[in-house]
PDB file of N, CA and C in Angstrom:
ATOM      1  N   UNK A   1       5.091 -16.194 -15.740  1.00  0.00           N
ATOM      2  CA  UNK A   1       6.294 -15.503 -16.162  1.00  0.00           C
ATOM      3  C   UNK A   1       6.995 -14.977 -14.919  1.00  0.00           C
ATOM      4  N   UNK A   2       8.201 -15.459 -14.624  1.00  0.00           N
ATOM      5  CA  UNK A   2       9.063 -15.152 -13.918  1.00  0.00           C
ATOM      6  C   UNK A   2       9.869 -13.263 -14.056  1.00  0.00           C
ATOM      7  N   UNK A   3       9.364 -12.228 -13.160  1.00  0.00           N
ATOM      8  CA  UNK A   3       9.942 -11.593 -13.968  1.00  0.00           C
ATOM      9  C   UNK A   3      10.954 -11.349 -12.884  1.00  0.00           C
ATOM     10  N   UNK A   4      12.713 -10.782 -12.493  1.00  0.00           N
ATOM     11  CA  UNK A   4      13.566 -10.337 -11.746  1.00  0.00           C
ATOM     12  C   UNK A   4      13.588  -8.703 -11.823  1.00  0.00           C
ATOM     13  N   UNK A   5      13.716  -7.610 -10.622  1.00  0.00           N
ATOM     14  CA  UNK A   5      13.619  -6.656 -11.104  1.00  0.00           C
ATOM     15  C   UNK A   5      15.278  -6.425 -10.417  1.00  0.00           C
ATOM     16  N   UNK A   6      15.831  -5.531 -11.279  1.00  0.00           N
ATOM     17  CA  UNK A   6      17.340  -5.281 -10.470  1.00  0.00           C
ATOM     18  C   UNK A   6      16.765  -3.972  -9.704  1.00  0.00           C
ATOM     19  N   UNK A   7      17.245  -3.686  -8.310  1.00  0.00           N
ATOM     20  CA  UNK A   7      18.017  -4.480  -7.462  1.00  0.00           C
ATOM     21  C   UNK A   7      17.564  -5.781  -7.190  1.00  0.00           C
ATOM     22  N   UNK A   8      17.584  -7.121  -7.574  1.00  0.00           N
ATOM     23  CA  UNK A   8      17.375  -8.632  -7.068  1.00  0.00           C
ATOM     24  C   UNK A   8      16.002  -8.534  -5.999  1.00  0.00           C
ATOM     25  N   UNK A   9      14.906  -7.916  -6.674  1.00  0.00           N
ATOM     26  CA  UNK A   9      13.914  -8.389  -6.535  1.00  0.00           C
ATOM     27  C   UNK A   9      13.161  -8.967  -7.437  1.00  0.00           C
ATOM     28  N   UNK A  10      12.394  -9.747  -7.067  1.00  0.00           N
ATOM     29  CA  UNK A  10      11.499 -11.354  -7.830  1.00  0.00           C
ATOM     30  C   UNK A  10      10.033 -11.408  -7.635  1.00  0.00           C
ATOM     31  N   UNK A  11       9.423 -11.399  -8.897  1.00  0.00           N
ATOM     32  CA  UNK A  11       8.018 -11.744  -8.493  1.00  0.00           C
ATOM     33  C   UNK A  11       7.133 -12.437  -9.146  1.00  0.00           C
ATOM     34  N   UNK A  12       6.561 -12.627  -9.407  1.00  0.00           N
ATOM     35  CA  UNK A  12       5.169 -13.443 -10.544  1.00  0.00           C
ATOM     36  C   UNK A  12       4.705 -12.914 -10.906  1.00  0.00           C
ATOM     37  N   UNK A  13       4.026 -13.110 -12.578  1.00  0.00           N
ATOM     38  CA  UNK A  13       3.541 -12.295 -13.366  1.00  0.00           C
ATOM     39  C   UNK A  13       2.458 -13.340 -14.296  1.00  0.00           C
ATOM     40  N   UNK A  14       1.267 -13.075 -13.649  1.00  0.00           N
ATOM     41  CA  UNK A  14       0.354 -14.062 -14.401  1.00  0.00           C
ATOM     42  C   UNK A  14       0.642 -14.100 -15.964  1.00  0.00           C
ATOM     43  N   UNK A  15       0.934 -14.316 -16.932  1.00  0.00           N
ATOM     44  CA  UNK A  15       0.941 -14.267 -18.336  1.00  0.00           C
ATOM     45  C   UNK A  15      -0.252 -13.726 -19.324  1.00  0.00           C
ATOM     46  N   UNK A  16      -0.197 -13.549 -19.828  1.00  0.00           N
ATOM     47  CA  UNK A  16      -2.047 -13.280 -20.620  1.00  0.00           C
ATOM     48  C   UNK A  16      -1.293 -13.574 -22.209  1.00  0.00           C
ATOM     49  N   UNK A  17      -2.552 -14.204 -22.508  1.00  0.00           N
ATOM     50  CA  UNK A  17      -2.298 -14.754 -23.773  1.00  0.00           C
ATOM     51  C   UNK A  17      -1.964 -13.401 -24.694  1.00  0.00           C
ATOM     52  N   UNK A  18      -2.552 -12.985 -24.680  1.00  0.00           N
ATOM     53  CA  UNK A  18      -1.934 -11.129 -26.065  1.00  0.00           C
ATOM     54  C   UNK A  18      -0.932 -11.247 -25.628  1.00  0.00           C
ATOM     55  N   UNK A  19      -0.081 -11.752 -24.547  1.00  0.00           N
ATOM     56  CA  UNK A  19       1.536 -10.833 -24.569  1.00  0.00           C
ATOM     57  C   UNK A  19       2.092 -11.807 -25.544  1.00  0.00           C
ATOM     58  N   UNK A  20       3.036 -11.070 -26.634  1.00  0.00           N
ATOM     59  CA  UNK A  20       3.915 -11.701 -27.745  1.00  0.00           C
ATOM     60  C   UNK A  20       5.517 -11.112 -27.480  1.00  0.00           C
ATOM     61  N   UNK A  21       5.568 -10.066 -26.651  1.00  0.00           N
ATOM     62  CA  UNK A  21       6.958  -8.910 -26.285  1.00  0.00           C
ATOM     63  C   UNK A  21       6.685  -8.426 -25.017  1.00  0.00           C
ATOM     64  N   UNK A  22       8.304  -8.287 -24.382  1.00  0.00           N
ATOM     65  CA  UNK A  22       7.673  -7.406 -23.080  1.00  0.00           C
ATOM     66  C   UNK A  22       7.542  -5.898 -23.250  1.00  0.00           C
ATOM     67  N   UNK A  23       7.249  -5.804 -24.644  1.00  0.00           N
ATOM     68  CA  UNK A  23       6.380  -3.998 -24.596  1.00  0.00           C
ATOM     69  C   UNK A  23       4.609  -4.502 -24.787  1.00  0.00           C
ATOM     70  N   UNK A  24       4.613  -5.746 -24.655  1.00  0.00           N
ATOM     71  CA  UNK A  24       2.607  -6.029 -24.324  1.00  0.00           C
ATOM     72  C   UNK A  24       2.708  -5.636 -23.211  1.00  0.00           C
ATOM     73  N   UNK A  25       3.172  -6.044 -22.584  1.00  0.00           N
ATOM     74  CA  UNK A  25       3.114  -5.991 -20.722  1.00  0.00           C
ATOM     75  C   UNK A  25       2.777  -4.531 -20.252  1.00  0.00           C
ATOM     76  N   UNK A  26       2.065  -4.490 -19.821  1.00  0.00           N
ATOM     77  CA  UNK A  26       1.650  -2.608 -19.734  1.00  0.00           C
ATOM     78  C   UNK A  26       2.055  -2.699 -17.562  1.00  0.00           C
ATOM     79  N   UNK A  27       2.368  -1.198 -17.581  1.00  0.00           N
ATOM     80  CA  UNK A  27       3.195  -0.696 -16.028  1.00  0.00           C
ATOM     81  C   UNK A  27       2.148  -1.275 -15.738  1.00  0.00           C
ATOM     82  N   UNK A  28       0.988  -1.051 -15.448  1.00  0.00           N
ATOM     83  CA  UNK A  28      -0.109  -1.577 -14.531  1.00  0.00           C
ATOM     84  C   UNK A  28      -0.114  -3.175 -14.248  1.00  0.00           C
ATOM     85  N   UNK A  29       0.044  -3.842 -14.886  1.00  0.00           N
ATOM     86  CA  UNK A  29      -0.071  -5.253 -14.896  1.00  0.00           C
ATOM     87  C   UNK A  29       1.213  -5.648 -13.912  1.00  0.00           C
ATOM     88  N   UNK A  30       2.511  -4.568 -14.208  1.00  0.00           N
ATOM     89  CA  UNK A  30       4.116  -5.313 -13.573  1.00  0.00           C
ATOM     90  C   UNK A  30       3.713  -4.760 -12.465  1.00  0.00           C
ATOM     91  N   UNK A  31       3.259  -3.165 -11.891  1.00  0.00           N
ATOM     92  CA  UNK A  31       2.762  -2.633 -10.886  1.00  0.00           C
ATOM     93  C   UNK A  31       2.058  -3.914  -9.896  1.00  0.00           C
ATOM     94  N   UNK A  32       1.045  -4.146 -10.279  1.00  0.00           N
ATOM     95  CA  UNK A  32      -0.079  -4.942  -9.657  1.00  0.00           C
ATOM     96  C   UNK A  32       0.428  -6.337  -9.063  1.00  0.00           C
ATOM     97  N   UNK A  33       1.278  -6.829 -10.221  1.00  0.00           N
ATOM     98  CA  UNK A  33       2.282  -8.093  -9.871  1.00  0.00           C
ATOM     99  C   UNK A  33       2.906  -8.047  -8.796  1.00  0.00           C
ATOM    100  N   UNK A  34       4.151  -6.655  -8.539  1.00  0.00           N
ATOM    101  CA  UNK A  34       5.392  -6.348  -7.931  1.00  0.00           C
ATOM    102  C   UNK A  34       4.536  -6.210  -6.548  1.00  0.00           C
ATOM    103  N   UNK A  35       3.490  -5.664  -5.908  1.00  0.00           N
ATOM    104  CA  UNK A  35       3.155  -5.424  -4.933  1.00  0.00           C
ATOM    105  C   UNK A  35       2.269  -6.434  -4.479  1.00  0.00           C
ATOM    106  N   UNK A  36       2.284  -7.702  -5.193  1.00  0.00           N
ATOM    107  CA  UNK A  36       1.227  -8.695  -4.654  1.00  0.00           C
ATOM    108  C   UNK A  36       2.413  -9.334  -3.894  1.00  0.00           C
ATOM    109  N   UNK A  37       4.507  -9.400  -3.282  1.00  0.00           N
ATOM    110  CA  UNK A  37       5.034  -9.686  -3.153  1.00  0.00           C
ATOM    111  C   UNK A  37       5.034  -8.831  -1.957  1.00  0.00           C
ATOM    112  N   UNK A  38       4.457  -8.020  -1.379  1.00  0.00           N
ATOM    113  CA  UNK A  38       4.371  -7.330   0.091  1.00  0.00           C
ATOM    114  C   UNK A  38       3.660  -7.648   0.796  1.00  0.00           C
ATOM    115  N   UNK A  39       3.621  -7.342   2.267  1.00  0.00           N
ATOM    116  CA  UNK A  39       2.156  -7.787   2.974  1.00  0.00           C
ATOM    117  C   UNK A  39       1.576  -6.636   2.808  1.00  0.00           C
ATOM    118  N   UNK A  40       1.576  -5.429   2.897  1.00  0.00           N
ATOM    119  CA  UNK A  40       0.640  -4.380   2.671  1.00  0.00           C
ATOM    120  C   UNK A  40       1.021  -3.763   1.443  1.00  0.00           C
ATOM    121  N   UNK A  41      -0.554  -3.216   0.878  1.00  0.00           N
ATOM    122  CA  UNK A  41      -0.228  -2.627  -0.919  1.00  0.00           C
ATOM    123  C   UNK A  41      -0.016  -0.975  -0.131  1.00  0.00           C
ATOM    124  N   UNK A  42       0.261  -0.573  -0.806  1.00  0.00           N
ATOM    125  CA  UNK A  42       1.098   0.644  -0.945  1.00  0.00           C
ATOM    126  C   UNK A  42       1.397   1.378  -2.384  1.00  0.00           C
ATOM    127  N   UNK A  43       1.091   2.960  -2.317  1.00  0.00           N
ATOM    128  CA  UNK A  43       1.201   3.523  -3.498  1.00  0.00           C
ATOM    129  C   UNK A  43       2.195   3.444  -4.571  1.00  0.00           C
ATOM    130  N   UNK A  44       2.418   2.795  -5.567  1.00  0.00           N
ATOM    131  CA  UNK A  44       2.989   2.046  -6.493  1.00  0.00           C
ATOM    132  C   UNK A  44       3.127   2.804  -7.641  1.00  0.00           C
ATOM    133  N   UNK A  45       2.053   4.310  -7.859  1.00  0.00           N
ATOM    134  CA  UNK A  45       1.734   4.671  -9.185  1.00  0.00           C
ATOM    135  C   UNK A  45       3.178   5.251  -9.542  1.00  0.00           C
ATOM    136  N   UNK A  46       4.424   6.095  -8.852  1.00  0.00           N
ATOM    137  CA  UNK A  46       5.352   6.657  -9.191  1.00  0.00           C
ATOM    138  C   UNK A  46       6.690   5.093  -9.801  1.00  0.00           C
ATOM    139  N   UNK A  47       6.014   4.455  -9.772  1.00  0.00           N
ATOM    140  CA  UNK A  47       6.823   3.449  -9.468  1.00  0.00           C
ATOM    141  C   UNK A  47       6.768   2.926 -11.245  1.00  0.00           C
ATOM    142  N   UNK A  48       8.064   2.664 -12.042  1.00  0.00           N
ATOM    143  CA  UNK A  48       7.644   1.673 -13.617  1.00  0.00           C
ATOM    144  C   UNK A  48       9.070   0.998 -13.994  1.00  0.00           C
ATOM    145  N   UNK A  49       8.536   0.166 -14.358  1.00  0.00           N
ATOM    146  CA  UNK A  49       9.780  -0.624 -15.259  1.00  0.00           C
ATOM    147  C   UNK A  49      10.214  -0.540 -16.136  1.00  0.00           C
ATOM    148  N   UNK A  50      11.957  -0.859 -16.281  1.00  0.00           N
ATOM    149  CA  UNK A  50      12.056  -0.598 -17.671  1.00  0.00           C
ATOM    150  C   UNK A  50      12.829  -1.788 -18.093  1.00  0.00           C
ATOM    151  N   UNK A  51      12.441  -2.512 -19.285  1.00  0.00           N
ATOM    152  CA  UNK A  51      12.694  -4.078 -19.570  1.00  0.00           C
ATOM    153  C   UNK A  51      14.027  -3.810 -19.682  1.00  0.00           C
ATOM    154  N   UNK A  52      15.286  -4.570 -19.550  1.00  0.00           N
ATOM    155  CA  UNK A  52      16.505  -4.698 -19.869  1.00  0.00           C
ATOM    156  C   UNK A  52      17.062  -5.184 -21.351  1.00  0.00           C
ATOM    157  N   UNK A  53      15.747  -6.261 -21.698  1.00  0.00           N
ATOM    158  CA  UNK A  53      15.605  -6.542 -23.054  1.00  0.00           C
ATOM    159  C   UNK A  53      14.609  -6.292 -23.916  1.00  0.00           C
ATOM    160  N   UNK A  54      14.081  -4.694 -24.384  1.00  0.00           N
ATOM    161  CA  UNK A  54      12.771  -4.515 -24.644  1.00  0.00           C
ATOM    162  C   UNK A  54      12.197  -5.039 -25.763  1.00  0.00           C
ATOM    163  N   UNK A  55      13.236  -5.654 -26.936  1.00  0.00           N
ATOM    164  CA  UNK A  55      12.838  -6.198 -27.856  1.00  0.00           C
ATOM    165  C   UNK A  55      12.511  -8.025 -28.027  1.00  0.00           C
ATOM    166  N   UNK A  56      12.592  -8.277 -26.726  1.00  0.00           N
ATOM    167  CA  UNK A  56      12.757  -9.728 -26.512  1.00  0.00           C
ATOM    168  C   UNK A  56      10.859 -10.149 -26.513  1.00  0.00           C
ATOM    169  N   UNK A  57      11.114 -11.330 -27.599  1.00  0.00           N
ATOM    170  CA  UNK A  57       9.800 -12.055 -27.532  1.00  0.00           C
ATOM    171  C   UNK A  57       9.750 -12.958 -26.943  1.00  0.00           C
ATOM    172  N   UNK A  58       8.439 -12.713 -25.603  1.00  0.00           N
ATOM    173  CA  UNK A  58       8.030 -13.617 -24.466  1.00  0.00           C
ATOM    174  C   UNK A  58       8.360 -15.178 -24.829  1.00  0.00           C
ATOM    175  N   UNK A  59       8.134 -15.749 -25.695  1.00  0.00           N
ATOM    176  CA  UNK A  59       8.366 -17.104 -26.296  1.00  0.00           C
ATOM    177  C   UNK A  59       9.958 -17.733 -26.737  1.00  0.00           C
ATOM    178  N   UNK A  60      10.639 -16.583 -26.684  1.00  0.00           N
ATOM    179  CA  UNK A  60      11.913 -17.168 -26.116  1.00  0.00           C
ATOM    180  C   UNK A  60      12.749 -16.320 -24.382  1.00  0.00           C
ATOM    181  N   UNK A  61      11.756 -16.314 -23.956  1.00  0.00           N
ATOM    182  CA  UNK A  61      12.411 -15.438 -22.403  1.00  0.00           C
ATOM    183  C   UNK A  61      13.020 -16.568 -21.720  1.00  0.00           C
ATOM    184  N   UNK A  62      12.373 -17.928 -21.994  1.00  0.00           N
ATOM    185  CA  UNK A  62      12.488 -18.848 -20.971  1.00  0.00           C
ATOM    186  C   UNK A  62      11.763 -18.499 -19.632  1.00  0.00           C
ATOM    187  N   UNK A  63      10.611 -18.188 -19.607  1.00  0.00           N
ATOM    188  CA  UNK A  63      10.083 -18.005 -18.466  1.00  0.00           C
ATOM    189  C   UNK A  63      10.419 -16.693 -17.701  1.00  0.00           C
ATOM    190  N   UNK A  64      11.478 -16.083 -17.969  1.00  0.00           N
ATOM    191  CA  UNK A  64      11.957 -14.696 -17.289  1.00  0.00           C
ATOM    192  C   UNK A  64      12.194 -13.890 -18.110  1.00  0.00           C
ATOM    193  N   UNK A  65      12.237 -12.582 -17.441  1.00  0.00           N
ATOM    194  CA  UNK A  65      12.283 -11.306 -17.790  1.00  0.00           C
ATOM    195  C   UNK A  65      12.855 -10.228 -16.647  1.00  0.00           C
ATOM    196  N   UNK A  66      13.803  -9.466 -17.096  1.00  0.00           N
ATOM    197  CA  UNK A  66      14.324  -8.708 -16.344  1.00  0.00           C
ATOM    198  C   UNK A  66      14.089  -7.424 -16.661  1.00  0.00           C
ATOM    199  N   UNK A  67      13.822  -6.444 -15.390  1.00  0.00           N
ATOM    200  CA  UNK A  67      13.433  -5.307 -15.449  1.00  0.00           C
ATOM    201  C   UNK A  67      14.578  -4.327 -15.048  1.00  0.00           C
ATOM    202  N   UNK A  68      14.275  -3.250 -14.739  1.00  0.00           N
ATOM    203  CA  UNK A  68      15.157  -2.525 -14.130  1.00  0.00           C
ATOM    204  C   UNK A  68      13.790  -1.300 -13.372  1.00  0.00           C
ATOM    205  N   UNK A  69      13.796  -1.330 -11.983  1.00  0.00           N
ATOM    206  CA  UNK A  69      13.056  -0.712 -11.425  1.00  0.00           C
ATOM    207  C   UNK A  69      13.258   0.814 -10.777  1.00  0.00           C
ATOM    208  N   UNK A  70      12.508   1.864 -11.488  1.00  0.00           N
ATOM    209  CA  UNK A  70      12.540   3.381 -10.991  1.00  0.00           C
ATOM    210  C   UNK A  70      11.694   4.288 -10.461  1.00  0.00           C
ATOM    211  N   UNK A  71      11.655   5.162 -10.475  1.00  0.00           N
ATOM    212  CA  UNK A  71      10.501   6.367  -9.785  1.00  0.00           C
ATOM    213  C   UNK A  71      10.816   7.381 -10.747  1.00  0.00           C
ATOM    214  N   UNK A  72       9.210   8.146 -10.450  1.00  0.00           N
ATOM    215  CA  UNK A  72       9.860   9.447 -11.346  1.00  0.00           C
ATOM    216  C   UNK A  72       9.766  10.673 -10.373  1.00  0.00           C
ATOM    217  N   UNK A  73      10.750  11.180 -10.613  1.00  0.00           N
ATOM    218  CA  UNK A  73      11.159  12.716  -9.700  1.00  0.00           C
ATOM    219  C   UNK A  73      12.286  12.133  -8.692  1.00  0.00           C
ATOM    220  N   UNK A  74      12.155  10.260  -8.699  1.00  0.00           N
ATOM    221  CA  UNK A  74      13.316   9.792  -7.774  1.00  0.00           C
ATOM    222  C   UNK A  74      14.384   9.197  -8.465  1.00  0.00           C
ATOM    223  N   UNK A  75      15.801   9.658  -7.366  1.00  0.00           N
ATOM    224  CA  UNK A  75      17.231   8.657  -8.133  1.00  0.00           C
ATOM    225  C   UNK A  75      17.452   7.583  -8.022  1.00  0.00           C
ATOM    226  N   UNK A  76      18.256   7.130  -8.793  1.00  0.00           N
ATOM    227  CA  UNK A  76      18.117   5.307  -9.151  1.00  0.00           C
ATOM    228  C   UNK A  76      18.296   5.170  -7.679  1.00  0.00           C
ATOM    229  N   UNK A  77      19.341   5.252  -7.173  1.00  0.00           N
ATOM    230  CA  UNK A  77      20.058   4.777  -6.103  1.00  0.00           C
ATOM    231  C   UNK A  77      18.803   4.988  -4.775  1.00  0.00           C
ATOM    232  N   UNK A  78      17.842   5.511  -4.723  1.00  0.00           N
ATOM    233  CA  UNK A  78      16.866   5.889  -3.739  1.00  0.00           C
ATOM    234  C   UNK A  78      15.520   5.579  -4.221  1.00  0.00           C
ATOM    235  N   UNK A  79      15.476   4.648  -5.251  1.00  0.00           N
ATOM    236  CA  UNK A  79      14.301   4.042  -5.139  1.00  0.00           C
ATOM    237  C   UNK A  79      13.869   2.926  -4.105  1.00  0.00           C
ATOM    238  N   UNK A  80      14.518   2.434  -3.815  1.00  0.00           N
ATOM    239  CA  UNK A  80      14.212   0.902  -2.916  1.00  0.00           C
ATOM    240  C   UNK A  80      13.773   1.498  -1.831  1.00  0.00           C
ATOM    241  N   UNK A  81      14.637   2.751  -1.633  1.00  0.00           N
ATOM    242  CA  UNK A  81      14.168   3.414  -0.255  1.00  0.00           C
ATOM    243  C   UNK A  81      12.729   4.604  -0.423  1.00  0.00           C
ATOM    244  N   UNK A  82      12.290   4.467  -1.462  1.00  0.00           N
ATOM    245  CA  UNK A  82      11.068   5.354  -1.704  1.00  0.00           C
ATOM    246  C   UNK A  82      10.273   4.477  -1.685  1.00  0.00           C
ATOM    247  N   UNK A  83      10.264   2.745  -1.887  1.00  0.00           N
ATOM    248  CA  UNK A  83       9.495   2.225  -1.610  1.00  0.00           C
ATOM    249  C   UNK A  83       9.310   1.938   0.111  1.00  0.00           C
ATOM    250  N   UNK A  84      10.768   1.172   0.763  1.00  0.00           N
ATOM    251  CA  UNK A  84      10.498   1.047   2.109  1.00  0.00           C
ATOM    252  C   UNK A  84       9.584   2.398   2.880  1.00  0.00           C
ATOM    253  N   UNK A  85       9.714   3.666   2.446  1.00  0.00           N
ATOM    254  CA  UNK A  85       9.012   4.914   2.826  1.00  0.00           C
ATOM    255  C   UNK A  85       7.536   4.136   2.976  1.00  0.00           C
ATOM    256  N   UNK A  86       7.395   4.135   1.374  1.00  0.00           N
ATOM    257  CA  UNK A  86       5.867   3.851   1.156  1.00  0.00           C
ATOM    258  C   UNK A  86       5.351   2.725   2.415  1.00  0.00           C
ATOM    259  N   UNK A  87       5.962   1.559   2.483  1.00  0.00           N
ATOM    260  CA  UNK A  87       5.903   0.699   3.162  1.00  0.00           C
ATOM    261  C   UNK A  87       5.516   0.945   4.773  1.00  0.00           C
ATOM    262  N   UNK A  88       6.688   1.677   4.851  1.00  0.00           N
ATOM    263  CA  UNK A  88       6.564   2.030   6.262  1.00  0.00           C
ATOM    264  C   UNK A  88       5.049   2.795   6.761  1.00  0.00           C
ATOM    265  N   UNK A  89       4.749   3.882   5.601  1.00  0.00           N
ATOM    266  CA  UNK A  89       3.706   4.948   5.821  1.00  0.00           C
ATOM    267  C   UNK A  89       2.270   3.926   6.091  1.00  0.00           C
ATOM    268  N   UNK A  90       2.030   2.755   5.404  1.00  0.00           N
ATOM    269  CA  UNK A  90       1.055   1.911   5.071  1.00  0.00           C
ATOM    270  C   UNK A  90       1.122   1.215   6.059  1.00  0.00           C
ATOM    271  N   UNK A  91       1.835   0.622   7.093  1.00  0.00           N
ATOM    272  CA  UNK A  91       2.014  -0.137   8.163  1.00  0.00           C
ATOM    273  C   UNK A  91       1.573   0.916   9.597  1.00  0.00           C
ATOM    274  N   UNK A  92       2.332   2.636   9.110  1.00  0.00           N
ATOM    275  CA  UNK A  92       1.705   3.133  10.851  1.00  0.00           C
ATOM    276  C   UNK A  92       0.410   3.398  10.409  1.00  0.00           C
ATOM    277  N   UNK A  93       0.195   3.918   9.106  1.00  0.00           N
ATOM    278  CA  UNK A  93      -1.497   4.132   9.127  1.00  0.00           C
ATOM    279  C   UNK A  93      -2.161   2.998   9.724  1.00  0.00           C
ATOM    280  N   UNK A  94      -2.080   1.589   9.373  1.00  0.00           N
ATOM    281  CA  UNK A  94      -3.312   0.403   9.764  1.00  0.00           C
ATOM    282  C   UNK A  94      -2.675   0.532  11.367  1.00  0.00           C
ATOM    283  N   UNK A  95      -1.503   0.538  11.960  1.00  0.00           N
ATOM    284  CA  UNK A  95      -1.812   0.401  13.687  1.00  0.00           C
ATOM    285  C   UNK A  95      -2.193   1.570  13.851  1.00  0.00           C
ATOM    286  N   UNK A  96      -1.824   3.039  13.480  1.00  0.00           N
ATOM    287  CA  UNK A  96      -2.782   3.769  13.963  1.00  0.00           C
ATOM    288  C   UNK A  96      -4.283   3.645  14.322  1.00  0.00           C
ATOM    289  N   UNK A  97      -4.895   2.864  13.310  1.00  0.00           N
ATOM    290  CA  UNK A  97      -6.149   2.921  12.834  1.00  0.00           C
ATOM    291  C   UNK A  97      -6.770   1.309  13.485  1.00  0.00           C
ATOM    292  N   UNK A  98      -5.661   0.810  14.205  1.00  0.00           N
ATOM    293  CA  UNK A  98      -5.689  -0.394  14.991  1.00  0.00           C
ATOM    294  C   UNK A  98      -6.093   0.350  16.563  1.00  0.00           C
ATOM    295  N   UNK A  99      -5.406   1.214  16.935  1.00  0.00           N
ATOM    296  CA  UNK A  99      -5.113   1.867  18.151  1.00  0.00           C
ATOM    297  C   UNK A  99      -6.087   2.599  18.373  1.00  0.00           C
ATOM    298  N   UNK A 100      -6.940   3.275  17.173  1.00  0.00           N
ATOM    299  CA  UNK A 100      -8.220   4.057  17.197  1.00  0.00           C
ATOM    300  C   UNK A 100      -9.230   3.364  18.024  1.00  0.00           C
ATOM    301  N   UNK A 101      -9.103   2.224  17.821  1.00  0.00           N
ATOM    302  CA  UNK A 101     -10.100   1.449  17.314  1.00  0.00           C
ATOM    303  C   UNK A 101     -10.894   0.991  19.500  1.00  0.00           C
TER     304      UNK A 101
END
C-alpha cells in the first residue's frame, strides 16, 4: 500500500490482511512505515496521521492512501520542521558517540 502523506511525502506500507479501512491501520504501523524512509529512526511517538479519506475501503484505494501528517502540542505549519529537529538530534548523537569512541 502506497500511502502519500501531505506535505508530499511517500512511503510503503506493508498491507496486513485484517486491514478492510484505513481506520484498521493503527498510528503505530503508519509510524513504523514513515520512518523506515530515513536513514536514522528518530522519535516518532508525537508524530500521527490523519487519513484524508477515513471512510475509504482499502479495496478500492487503488493502492494509495493519503494522509495528512501532525504533532501534538505542534502547528501544522512546523511539523516537517519538528521532524528535521528530531533528525538532526539523532545524527549529532551517533557522531558524538562516533568521536567518543
Amino acid at each position: 500500500l502506497n500511502v502519500l502523506v501531505t506535505p508530499k511525502l511517500c512511503f510503503s506500507l506493508p498491507s496486513k490482511p485484517h486491514w478492510r479501512s484505513v481506520e484498521d491501520i493503527s498510528q503505530q504501523d503508519l509510524r513504523k512505515a514513515f520512518l523506515s524512509r530515513f536513514p536514522v529512526p528518530f522519535n516518532a511517538d508525537r508524530i500521527c496521521f490523519r487519513c484524508a479519506t477515513p471512510s475509504l475501503e482499502l479495496d478500492k484505494a487503488n493502492g494509495c492512501v493519503v494522509y495528512k501528517i501532525c504533532a501534538e502540542d505542534t502547528q501544522e505549519e512546523r511539523v516537517l520542521l519538528l521532524i528535521l529537529s528530531e533528525i538532526d538530534k539523532e545524527y549529532t548523537a551517533k557522531y558524538e558517540q562516533q568521536l567518543e569512541r
